[in-house]
Protein backbone atom coordinates (compact mmCIF):
# COMPACT_ATOMS: atom_id res chain seq x y z
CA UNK A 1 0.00 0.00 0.00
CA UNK A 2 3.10 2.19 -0.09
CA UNK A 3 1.71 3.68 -3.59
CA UNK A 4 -1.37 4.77 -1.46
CA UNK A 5 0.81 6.69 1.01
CA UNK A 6 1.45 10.06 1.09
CA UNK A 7 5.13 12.15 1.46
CA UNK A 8 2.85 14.55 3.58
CA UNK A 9 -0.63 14.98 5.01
CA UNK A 10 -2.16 18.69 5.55
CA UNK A 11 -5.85 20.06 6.14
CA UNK A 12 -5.59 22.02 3.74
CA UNK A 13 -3.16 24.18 0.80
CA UNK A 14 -3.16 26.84 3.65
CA UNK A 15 -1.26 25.11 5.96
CA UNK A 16 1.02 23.55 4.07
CA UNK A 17 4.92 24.60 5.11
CA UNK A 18 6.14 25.85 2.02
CA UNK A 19 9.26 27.36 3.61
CA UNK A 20 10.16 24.02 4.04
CA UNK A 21 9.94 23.06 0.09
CA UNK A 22 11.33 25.65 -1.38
CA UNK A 23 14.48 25.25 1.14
CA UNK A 24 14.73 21.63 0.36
CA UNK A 25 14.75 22.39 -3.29
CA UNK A 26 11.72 21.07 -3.95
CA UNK A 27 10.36 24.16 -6.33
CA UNK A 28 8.01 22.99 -8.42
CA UNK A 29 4.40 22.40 -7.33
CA UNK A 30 1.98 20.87 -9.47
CA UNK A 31 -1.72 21.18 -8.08
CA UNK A 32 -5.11 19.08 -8.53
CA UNK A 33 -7.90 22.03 -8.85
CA UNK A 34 -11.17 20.13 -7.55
CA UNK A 35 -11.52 19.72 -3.61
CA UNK A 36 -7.86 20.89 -3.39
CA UNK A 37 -7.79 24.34 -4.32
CA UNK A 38 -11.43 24.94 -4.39
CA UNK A 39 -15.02 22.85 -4.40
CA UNK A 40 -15.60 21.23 -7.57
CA UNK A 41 -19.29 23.45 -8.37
CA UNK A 42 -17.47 26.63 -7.69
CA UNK A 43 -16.76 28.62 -10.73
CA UNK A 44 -13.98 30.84 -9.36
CA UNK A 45 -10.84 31.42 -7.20
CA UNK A 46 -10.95 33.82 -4.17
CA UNK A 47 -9.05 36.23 -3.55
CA UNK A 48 -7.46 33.75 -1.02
CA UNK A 49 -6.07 31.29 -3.65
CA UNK A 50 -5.03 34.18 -5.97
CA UNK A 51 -2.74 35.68 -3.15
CA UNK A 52 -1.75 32.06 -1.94
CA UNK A 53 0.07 31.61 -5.47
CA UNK A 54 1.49 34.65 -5.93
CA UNK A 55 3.01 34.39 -2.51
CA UNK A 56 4.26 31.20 -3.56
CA UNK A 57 5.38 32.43 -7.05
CA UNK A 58 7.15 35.33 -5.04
CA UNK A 59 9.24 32.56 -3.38
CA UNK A 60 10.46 31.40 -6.23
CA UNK A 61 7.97 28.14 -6.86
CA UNK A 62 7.25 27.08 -10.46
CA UNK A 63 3.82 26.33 -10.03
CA UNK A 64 1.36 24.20 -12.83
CA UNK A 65 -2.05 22.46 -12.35
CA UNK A 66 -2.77 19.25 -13.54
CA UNK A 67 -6.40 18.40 -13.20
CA UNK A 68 -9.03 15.40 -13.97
CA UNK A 69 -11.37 18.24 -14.80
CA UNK A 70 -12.74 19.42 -17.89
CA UNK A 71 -10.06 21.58 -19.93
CA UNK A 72 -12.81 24.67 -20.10
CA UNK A 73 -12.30 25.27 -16.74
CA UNK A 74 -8.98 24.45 -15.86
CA UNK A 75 -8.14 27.43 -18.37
CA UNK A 76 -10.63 29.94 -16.52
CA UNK A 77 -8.80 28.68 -13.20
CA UNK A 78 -5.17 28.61 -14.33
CA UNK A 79 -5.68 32.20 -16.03
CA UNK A 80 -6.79 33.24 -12.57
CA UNK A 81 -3.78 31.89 -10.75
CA UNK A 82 -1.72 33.43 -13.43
CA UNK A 83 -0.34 29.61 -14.11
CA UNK A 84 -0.55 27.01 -16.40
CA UNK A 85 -3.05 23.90 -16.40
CA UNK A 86 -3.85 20.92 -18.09
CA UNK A 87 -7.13 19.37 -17.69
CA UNK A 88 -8.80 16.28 -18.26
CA UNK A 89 -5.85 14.29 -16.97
CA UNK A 90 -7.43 11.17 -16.40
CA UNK A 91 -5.17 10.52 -12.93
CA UNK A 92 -3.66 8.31 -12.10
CA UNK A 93 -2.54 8.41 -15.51
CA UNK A 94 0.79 10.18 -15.74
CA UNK A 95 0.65 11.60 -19.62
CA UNK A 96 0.02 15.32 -17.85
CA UNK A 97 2.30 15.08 -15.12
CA UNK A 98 4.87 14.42 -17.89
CA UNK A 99 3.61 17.10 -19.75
CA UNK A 100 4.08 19.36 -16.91
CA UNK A 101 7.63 18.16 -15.87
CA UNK A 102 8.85 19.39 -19.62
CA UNK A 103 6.58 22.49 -19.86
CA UNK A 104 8.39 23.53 -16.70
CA UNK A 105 11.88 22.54 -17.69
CA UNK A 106 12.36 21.10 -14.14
CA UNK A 107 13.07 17.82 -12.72
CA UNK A 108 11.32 14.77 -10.75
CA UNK A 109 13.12 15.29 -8.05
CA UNK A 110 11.98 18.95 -7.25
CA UNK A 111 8.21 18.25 -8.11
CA UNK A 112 5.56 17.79 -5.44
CA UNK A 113 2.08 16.83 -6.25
CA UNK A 114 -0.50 18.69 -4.46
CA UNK A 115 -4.23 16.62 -4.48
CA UNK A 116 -7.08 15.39 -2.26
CA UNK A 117 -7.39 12.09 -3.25
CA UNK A 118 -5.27 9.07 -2.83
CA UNK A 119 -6.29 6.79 -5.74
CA UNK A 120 -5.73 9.70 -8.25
CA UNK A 121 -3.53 12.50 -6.76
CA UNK A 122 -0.98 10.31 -4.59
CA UNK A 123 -0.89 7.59 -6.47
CA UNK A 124 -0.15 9.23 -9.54
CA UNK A 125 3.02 10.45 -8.05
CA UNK A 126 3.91 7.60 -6.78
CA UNK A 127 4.16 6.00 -10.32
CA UNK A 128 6.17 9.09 -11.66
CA UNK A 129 8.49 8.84 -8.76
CA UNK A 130 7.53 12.53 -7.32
CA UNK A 131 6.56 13.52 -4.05
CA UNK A 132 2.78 14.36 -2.73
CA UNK A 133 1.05 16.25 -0.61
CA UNK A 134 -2.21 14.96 0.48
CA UNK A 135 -4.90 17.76 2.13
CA UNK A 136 -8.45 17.39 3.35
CA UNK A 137 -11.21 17.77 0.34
CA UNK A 138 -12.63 21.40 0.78
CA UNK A 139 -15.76 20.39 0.22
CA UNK A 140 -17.81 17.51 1.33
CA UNK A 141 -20.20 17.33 -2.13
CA UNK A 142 -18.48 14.58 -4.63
CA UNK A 143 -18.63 13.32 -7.61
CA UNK A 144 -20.00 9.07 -7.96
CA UNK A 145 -16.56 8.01 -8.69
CA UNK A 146 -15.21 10.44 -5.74
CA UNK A 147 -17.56 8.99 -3.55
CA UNK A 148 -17.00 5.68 -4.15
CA UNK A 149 -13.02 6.38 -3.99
CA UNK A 150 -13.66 8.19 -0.62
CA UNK A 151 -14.73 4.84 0.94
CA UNK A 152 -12.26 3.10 0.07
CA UNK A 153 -9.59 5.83 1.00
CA UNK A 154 -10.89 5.37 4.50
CA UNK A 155 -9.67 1.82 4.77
CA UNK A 156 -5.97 3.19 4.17
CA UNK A 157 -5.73 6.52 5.58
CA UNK A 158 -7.12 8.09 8.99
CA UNK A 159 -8.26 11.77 7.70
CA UNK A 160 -7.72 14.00 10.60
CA UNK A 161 -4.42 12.69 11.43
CA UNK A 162 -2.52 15.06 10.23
CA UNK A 163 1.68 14.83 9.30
CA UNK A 164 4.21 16.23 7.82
């Protein structure tokens, strides 16, 4: 179950100790959009998220998203960010991820994957070797497939218990 485990476990992209990335050289930070960033029926960033990654841009992060959802609105989110984003990703495929990695002109081992879900998010990094970052979902509504994931997330991980 190693595959299902991740490098780190936050509550949310808020908390996570990005001092501690960027001065272990991992500087590149590829993001999930739905229930990571923001709820999956929300049409828009805050103002929150927006000054999130430019603080993070500011300290020097390359920053991408990489998302299962459709490519229409990973655009609208991405331009809001001021990054780039790839949608319709199909995780845990890796074809994006890849995509990423050269659009970036960075490495594996400075890229951290940034999700809510361990059968797409974490375990897609596992299989490109990269480290993730596992946070709460912001929002409880789901997708089927999410739901049904969810369930069986809950036989690996304890949410809650928090770790870095």
């Amino acid at each position: 179950m190693e595959e299902y485990k991740p490098w780190k476990y936050y509550k949310d992209i808020f908390d996570i100790n990005y001092d501690y990335l960027i001065n272990n050289n991992y500087n590149t930070l590829v993001f999930d959009i739905d229930n990571t960033i923001i709820n999956n029926r929300t049409k828009n960033v805050s103002y929150k998220e927006i000054d999130l990654f430019r603080k993070l841009k500011d300290m020097g992060f390359k920053i991408i998203i990489v998302s299962n959802s459709w490519p229409w609105r990973v655009r609208r989110i991405s331009k809001s960010l001021g990054v780039k984003g790839f949608g319709l990703s199909f995780k845990p495929l890796i074809f994006n991820i890849l995509k990423a990695k050269r659009y970036l002109k960075t490495s594996y081992e400075n890229m951290v994957l940034i999700g809510d879900q361990l059968f797409t998010d974490v375990y897609a990094a596992y299989k490109t070797g990269i480290k993730s970052i596992l946070v709460d979902p912001v929002d409880v509504y789901e997708s089927f497939i999410t739901i049904f994931n969810r369930g069986r997330e809950n036989d690996i991980i304890n949410r809650g218990d928090y770790y870095e």
